[in-house]
Every structure is written in C-alpha cells, then in structure tokens.
PDB file of N, CA and C in Angstrom:
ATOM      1  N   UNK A   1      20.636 -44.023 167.219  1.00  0.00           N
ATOM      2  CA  UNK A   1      20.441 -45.431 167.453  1.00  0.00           C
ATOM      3  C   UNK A   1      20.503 -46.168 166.124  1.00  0.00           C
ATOM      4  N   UNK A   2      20.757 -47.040 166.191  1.00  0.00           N
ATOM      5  CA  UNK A   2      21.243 -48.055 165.350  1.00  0.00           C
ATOM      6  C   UNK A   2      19.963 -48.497 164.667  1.00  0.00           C
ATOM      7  N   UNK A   3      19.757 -49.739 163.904  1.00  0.00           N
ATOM      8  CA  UNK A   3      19.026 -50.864 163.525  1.00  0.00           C
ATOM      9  C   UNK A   3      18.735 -51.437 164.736  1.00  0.00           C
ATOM     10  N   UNK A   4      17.573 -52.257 164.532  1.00  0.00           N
ATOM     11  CA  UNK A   4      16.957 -53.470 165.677  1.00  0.00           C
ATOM     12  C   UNK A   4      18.449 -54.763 165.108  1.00  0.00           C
ATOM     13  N   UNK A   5      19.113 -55.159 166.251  1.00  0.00           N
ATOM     14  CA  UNK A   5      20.101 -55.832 166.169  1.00  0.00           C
ATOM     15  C   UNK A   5      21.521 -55.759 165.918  1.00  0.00           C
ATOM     16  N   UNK A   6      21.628 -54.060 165.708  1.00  0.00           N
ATOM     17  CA  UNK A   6      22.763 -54.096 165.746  1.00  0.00           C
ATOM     18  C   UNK A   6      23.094 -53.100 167.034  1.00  0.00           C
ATOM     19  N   UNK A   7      24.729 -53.366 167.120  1.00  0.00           N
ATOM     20  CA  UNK A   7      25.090 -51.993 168.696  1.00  0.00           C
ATOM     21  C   UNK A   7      25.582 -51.118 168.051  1.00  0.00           C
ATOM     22  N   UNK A   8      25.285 -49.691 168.869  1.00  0.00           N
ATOM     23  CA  UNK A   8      25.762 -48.799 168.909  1.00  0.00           C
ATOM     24  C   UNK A   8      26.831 -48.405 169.179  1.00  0.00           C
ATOM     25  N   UNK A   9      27.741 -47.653 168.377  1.00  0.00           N
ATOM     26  CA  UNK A   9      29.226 -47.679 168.350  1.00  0.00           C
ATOM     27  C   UNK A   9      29.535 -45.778 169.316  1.00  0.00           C
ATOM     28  N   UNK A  10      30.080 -46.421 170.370  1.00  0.00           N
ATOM     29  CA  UNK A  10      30.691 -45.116 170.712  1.00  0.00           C
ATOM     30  C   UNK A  10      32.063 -45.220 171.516  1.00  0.00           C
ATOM     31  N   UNK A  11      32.627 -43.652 170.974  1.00  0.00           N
ATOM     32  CA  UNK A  11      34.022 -43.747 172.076  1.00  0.00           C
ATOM     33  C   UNK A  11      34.717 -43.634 173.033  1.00  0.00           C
ATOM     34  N   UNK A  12      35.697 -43.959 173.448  1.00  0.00           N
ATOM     35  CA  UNK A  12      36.296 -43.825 175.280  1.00  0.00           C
ATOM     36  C   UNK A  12      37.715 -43.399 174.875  1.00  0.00           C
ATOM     37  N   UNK A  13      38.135 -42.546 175.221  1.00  0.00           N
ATOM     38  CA  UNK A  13      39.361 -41.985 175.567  1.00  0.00           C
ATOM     39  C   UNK A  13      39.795 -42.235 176.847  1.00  0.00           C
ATOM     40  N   UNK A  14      40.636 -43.581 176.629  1.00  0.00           N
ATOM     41  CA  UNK A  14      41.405 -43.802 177.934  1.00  0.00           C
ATOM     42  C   UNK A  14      43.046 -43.322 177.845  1.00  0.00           C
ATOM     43  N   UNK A  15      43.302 -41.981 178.262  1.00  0.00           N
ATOM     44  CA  UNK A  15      44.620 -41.534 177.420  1.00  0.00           C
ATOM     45  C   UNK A  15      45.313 -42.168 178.568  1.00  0.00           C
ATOM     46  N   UNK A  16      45.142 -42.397 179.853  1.00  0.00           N
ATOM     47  CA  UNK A  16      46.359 -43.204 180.666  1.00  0.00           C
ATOM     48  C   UNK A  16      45.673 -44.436 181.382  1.00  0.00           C
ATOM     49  N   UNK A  17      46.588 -44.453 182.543  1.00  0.00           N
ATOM     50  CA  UNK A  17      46.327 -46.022 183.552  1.00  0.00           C
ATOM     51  C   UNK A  17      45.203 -45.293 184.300  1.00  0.00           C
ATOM     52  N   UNK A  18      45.344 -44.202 184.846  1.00  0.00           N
ATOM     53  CA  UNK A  18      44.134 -43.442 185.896  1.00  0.00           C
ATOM     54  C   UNK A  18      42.898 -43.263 185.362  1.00  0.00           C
ATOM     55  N   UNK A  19      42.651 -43.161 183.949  1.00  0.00           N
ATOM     56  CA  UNK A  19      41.829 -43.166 183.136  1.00  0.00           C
ATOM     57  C   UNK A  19      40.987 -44.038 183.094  1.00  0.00           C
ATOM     58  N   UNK A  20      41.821 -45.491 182.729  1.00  0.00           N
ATOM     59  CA  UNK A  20      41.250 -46.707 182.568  1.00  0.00           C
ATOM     60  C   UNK A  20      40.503 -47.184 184.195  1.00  0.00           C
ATOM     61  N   UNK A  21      41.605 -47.154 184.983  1.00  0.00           N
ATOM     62  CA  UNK A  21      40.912 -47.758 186.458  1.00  0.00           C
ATOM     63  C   UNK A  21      40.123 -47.088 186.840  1.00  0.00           C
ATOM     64  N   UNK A  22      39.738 -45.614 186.380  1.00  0.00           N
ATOM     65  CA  UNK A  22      38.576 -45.236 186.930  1.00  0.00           C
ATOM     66  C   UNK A  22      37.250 -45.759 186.130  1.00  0.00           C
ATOM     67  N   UNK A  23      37.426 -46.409 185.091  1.00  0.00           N
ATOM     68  CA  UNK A  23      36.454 -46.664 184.378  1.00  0.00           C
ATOM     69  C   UNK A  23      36.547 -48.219 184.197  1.00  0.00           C
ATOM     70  N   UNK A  24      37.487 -48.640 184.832  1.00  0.00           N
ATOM     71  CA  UNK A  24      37.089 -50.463 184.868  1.00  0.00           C
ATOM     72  C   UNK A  24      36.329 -50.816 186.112  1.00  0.00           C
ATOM     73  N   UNK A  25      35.742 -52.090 185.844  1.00  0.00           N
ATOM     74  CA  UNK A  25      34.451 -52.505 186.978  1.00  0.00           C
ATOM     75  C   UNK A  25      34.658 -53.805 187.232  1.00  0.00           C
ATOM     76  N   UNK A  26      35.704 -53.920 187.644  1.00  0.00           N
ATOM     77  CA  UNK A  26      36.528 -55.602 188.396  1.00  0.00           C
ATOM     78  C   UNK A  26      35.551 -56.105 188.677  1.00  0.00           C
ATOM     79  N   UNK A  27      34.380 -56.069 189.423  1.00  0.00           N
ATOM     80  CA  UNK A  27      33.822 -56.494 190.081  1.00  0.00           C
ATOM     81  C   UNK A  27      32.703 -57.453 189.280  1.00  0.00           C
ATOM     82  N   UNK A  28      32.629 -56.522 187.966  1.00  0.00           N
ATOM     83  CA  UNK A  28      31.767 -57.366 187.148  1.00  0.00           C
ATOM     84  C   UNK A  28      31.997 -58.421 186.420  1.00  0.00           C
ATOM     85  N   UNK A  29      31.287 -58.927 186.077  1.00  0.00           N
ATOM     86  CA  UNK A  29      31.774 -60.462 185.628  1.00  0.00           C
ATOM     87  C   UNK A  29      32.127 -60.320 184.128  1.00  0.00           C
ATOM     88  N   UNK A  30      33.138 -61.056 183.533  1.00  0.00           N
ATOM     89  CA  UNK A  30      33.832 -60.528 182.302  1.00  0.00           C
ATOM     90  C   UNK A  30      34.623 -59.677 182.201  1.00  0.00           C
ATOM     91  N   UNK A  31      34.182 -58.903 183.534  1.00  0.00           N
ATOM     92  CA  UNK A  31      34.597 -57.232 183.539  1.00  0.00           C
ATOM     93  C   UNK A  31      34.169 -55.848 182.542  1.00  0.00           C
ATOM     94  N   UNK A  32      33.746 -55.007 183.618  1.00  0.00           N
ATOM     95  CA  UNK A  32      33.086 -54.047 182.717  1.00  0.00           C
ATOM     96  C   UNK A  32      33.855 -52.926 182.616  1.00  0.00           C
ATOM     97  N   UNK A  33      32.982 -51.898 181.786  1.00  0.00           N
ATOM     98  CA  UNK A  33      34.098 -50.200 181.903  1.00  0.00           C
ATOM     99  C   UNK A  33      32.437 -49.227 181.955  1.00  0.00           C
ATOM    100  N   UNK A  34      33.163 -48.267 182.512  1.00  0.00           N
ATOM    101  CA  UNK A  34      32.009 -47.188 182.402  1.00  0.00           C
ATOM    102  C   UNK A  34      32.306 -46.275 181.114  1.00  0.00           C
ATOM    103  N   UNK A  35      31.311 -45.547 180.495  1.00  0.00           N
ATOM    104  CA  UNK A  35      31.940 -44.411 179.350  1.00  0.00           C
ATOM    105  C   UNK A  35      30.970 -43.478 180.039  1.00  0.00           C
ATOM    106  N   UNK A  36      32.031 -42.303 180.436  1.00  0.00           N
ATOM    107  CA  UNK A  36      31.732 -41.103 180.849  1.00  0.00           C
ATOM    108  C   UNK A  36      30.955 -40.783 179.296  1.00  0.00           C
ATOM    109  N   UNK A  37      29.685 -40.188 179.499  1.00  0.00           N
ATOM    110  CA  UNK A  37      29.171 -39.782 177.722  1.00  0.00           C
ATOM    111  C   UNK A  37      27.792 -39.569 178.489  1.00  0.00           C
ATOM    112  N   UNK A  38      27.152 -38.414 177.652  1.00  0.00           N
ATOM    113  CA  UNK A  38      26.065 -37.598 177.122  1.00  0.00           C
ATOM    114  C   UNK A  38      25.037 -38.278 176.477  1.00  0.00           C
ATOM    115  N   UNK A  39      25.496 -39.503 175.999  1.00  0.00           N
ATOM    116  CA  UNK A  39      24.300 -40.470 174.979  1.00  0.00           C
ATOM    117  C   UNK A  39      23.726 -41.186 175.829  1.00  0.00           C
ATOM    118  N   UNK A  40      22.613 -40.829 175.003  1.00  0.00           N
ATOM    119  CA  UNK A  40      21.148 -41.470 175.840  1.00  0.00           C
ATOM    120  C   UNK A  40      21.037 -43.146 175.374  1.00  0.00           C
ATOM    121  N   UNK A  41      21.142 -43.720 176.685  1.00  0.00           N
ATOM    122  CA  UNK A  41      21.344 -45.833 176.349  1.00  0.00           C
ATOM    123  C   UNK A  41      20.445 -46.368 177.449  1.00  0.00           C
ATOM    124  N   UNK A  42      19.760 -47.458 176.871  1.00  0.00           N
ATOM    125  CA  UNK A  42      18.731 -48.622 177.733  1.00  0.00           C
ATOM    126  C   UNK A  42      19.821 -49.287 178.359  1.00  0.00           C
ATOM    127  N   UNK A  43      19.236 -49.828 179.483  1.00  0.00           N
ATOM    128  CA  UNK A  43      19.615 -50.937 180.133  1.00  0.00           C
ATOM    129  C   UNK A  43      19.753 -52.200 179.652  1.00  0.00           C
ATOM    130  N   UNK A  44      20.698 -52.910 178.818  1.00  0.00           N
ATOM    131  CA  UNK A  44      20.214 -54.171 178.249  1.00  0.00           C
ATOM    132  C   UNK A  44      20.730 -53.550 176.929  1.00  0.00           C
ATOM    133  N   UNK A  45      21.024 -52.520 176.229  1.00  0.00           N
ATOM    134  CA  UNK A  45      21.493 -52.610 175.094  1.00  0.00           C
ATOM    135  C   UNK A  45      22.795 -52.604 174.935  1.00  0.00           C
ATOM    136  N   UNK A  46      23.254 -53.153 173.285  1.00  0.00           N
ATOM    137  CA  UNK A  46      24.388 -53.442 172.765  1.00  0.00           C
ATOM    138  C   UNK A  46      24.661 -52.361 172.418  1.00  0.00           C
ATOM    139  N   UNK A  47      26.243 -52.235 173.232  1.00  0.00           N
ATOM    140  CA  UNK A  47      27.087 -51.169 172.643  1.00  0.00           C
ATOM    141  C   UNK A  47      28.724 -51.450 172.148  1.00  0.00           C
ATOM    142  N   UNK A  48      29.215 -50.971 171.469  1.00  0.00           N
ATOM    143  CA  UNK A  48      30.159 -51.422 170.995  1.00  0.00           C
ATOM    144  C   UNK A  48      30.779 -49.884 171.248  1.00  0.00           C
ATOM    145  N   UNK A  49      32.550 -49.945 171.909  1.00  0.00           N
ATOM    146  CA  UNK A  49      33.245 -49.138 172.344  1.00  0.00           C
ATOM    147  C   UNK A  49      34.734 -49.484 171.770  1.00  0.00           C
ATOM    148  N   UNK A  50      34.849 -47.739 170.769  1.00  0.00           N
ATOM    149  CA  UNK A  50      36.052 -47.927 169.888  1.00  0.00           C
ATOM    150  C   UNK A  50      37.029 -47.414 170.654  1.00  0.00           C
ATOM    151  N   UNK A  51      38.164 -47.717 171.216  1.00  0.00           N
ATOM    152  CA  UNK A  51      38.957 -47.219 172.141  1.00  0.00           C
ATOM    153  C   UNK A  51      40.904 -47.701 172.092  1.00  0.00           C
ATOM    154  N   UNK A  52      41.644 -47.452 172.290  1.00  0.00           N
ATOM    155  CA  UNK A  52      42.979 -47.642 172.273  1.00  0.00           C
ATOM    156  C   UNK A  52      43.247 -47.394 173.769  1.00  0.00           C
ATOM    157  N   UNK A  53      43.747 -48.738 174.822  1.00  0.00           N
ATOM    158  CA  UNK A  53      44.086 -49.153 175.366  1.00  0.00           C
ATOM    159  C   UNK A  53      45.463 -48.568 175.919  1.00  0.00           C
ATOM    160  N   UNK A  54      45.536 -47.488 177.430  1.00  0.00           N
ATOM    161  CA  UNK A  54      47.069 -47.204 177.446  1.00  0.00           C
ATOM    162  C   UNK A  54      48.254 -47.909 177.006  1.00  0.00           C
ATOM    163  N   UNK A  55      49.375 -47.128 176.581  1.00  0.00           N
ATOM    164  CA  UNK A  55      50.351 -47.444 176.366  1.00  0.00           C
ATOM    165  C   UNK A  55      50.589 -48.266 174.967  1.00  0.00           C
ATOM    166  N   UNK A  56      48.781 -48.422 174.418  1.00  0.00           N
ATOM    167  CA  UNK A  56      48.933 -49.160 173.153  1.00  0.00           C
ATOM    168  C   UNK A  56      48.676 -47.958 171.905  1.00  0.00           C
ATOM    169  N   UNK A  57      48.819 -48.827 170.635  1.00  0.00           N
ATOM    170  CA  UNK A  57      48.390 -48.197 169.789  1.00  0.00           C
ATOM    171  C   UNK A  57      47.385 -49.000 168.741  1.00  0.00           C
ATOM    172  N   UNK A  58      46.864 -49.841 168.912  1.00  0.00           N
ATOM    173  CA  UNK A  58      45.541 -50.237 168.323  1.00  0.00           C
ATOM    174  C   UNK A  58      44.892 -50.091 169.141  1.00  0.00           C
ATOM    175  N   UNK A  59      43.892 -49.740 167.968  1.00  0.00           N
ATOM    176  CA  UNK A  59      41.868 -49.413 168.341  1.00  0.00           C
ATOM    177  C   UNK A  59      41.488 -50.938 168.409  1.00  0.00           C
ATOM    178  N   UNK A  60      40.981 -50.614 169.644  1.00  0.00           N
ATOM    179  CA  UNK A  60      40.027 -52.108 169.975  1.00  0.00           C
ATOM    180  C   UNK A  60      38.676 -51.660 169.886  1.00  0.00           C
ATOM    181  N   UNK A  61      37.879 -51.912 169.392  1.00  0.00           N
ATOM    182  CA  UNK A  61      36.368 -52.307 169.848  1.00  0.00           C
ATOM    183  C   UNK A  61      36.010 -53.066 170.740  1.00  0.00           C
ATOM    184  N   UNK A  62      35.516 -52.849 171.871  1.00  0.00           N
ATOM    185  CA  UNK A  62      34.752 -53.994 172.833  1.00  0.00           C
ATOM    186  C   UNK A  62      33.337 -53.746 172.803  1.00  0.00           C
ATOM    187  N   UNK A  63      32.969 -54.584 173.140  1.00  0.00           N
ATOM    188  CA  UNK A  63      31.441 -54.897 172.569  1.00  0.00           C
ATOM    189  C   UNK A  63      30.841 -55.338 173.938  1.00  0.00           C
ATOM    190  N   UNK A  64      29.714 -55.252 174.488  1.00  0.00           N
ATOM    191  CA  UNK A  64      29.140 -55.262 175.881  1.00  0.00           C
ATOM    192  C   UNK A  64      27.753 -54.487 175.571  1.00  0.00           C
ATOM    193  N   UNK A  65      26.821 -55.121 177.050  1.00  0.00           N
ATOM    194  CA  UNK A  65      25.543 -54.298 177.279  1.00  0.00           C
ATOM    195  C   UNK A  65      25.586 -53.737 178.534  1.00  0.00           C
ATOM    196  N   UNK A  66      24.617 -52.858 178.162  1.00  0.00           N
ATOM    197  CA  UNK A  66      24.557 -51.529 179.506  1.00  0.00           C
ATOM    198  C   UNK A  66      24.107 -52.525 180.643  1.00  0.00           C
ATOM    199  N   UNK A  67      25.377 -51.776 181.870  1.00  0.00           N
ATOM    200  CA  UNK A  67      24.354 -52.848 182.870  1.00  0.00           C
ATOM    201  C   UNK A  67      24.295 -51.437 184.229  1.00  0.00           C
ATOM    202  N   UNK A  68      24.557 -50.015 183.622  1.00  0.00           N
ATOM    203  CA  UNK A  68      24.907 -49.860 184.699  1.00  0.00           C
ATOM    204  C   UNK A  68      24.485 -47.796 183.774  1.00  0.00           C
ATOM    205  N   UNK A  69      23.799 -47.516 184.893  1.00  0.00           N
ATOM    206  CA  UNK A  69      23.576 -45.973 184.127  1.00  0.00           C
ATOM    207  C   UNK A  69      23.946 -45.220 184.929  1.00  0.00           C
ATOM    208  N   UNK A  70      24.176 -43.506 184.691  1.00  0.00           N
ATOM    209  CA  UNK A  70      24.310 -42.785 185.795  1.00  0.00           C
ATOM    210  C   UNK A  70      24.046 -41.998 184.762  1.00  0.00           C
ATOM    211  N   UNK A  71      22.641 -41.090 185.389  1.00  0.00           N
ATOM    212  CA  UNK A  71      21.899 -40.492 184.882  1.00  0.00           C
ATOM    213  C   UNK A  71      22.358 -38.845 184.416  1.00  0.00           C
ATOM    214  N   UNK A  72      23.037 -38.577 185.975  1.00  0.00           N
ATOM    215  CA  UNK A  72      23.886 -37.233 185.842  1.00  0.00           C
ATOM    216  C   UNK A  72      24.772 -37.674 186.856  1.00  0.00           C
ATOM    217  N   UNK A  73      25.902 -36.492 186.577  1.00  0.00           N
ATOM    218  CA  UNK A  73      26.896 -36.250 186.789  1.00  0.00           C
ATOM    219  C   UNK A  73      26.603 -36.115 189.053  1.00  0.00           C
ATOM    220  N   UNK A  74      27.346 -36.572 189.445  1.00  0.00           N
ATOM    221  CA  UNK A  74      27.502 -36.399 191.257  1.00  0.00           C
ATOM    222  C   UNK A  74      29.021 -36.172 191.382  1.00  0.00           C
ATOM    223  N   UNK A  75      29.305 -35.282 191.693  1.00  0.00           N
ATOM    224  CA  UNK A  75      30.389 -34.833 192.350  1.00  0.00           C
ATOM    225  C   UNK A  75      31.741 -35.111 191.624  1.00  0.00           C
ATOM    226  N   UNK A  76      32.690 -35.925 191.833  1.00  0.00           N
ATOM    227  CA  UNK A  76      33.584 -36.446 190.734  1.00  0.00           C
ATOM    228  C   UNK A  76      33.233 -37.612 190.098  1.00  0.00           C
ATOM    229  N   UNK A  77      32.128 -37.894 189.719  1.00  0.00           N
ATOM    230  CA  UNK A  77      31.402 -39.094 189.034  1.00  0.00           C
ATOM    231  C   UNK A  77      30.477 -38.464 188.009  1.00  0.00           C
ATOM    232  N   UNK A  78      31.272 -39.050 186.559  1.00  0.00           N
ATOM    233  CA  UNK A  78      30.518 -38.063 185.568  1.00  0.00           C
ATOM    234  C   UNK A  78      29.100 -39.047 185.078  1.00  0.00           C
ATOM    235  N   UNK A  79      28.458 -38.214 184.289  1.00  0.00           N
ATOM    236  CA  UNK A  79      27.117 -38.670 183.514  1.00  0.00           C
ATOM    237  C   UNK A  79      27.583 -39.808 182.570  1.00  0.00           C
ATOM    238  N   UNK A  80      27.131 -40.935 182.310  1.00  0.00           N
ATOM    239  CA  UNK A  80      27.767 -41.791 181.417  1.00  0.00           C
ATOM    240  C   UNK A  80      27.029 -43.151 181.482  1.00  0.00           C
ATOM    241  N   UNK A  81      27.818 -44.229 180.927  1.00  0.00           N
ATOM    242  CA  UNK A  81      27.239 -46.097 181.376  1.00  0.00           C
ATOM    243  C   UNK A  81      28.128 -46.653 181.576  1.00  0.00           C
ATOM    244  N   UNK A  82      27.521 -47.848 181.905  1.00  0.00           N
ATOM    245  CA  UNK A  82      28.749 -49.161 181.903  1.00  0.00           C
ATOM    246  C   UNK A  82      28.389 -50.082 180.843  1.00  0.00           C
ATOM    247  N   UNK A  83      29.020 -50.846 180.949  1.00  0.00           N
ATOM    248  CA  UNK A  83      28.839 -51.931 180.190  1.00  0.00           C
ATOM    249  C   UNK A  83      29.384 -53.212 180.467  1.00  0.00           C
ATOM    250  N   UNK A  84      28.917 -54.539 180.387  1.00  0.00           N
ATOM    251  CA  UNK A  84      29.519 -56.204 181.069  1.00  0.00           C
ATOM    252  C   UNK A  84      30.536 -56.260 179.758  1.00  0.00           C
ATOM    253  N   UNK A  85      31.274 -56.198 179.396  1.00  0.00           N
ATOM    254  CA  UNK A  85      32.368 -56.695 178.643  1.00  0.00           C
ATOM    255  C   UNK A  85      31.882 -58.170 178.044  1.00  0.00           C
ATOM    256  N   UNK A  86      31.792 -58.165 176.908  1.00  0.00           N
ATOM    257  CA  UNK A  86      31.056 -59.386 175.650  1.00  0.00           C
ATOM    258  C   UNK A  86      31.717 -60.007 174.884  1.00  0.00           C
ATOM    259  N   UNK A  87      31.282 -60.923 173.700  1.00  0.00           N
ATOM    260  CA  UNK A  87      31.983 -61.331 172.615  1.00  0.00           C
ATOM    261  C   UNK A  87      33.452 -62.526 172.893  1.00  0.00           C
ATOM    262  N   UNK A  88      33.585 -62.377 171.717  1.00  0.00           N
ATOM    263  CA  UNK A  88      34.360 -63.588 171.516  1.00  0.00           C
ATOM    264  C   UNK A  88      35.897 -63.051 171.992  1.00  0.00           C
ATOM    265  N   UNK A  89      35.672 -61.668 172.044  1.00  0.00           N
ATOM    266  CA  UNK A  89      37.596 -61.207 172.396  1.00  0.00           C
ATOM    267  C   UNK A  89      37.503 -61.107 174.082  1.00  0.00           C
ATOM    268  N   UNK A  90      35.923 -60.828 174.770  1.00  0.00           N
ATOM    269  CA  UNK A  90      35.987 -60.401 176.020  1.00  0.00           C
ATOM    270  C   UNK A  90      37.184 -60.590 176.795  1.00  0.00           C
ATOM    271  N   UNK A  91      37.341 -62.153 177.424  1.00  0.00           N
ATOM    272  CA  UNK A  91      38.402 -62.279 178.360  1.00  0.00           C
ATOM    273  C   UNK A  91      39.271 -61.835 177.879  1.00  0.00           C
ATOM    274  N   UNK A  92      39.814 -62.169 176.544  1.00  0.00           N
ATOM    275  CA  UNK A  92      41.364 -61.439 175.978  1.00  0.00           C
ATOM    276  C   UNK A  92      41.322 -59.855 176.867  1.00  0.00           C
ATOM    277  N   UNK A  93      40.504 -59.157 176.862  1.00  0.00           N
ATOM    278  CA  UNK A  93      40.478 -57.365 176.643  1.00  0.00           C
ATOM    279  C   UNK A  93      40.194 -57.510 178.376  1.00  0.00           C
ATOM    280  N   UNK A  94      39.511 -58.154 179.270  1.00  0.00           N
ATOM    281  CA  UNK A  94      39.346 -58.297 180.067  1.00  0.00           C
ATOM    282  C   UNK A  94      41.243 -58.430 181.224  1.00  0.00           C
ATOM    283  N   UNK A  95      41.977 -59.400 180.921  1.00  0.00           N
ATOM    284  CA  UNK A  95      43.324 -59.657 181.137  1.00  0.00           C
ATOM    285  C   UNK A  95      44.037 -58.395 180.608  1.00  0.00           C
ATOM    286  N   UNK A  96      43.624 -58.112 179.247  1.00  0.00           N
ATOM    287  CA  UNK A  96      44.315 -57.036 179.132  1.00  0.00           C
ATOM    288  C   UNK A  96      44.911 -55.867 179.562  1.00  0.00           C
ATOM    289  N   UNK A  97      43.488 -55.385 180.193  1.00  0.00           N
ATOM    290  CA  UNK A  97      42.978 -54.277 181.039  1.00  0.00           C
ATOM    291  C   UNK A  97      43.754 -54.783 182.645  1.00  0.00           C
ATOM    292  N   UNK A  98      43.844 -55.563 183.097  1.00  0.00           N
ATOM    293  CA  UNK A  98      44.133 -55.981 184.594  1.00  0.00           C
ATOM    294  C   UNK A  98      45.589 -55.966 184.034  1.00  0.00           C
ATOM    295  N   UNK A  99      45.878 -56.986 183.135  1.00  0.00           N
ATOM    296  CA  UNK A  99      47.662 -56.791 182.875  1.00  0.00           C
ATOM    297  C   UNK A  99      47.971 -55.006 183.054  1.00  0.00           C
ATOM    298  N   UNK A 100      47.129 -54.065 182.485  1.00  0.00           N
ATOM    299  CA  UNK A 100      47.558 -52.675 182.282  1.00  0.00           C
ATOM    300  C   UNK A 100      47.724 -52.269 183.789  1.00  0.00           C
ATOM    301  N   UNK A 101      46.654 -52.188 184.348  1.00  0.00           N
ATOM    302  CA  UNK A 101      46.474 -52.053 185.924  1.00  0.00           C
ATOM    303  C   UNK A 101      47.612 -52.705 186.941  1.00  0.00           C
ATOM    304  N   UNK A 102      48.142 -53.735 186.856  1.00  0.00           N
ATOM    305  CA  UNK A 102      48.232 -54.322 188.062  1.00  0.00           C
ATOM    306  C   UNK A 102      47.851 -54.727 189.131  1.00  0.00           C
ATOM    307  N   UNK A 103      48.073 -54.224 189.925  1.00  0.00           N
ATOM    308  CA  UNK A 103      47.096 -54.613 190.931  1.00  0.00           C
ATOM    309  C   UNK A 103      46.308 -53.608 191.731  1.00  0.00           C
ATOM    310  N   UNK A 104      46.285 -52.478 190.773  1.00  0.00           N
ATOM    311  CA  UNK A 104      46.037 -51.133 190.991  1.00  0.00           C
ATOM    312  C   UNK A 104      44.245 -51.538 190.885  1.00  0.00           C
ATOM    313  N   UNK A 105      44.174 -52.065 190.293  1.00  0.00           N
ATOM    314  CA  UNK A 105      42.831 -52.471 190.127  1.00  0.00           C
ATOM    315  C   UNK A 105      41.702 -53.367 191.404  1.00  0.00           C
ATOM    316  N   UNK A 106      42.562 -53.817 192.023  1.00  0.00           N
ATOM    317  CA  UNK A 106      42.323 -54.032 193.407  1.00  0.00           C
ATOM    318  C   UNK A 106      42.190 -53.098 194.446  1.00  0.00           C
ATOM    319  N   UNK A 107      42.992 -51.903 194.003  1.00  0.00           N
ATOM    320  CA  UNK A 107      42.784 -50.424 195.054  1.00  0.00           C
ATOM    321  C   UNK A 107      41.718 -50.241 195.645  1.00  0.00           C
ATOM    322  N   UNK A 108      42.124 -49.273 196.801  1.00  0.00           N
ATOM    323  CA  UNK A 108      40.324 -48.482 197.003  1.00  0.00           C
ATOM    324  C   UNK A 108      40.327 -47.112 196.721  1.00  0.00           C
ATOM    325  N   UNK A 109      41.293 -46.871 195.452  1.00  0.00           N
ATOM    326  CA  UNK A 109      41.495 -45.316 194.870  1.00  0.00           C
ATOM    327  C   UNK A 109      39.806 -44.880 194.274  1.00  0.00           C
ATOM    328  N   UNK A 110      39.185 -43.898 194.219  1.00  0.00           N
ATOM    329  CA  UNK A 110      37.986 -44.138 193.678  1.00  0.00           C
ATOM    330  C   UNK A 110      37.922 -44.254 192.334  1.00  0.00           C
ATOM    331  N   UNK A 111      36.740 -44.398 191.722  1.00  0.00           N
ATOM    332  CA  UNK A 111      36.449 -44.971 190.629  1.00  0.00           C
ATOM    333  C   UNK A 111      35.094 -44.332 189.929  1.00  0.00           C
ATOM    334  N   UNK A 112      35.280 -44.166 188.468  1.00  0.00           N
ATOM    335  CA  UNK A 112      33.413 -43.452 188.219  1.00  0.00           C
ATOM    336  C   UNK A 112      32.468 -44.003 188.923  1.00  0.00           C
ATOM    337  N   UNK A 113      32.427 -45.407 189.475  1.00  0.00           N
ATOM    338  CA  UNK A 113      31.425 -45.935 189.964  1.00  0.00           C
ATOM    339  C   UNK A 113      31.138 -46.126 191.109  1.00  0.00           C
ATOM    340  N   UNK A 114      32.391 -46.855 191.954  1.00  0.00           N
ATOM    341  CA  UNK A 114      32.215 -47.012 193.599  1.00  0.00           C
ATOM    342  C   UNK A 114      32.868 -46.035 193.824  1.00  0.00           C
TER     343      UNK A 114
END
C-alpha cells in the first residue's frame, strides 16, 4: 500500500478483445474494468492500472476506485476488483475501450462479473 493519498499502481494484461470485454463494466458509470489479481484492496480506494489497450501499443494508466470486489475465485470468475474509471482522461479511455469492442460490449457473452 501506498501513502495516505496516493493510488496504488497495479497491472492488467489485456492481450486481446475477449480479454478486455470480459473485464469491462458498461454498465458502470464512466465505465469500469475488473483486474483479475491476488491484491488485497478496500472498497473506495484509489487504484491506478498500468495496461496497453488491444491492438495498441501504449501503456495507459487509468486511474479509478474499487467499487466492486470478488473475494475468491467462482467458477470462471476469477479473484480480483473493479474499479469506476476516473480522472481527467476517463471518458477518453472509456470510448476507447467501446471503440475496441464494438458492439460486442452490449453482448450477453459472459463477463468476470455478470
């Protein structure tokens, strides 16, 4: 854990599109992602997620708070968080992510979460 005020930096390997939509959360406002991960996170804290975006090749950081835990692992739904998508780039990375998707993101393919 970090300092009082700053977030915690961790990473997501989204190596494709199936990757990402299983870990985007349309539903949330800003739009969120889950990170399948082992690290122990509050509800309400700042995390910052270093990640490269399919088909791209810059590292983005997105920055967001936990809004969403899963304690352990259920069936094809791994142990990990979410996070509301934050900051001043949000919507940019938010469009981003849906531009990547299409309208795949509207599916009812499953997802880490639903």
């Amino acid at each position: 854990m970090m300092q009082s005020g700053m977030a915690d930096l961790t990473q997501l390997n989204l190596r494709d599109t199936a990757m990402l939509h299983a870990c985007y959360m349309p539903f949330v406002q800003r739009g969120g992602l889950f990170i399948p991960s082992q690290q122990s996170v509050k509800m309400g804290e700042h995390i910052v997620v270093s990640t490269t975006l399919p088909g791209q090749t810059q590292l983005v950081q997105l920055a967001g708070k936990v809004i969403w835990i899963s304690h352990k692992a259920t069936g094809l739904k791994p142990k990990g968080f979410a996070i509301q998508l934050g900051g001043e780039k949000s919507e940019f990375y938010r469009l981003e992510i849906e531009k990547i998707l299409g309208v795949a993101h509207l599916s009812d393919r499953p997802s880490f979460t639903l």
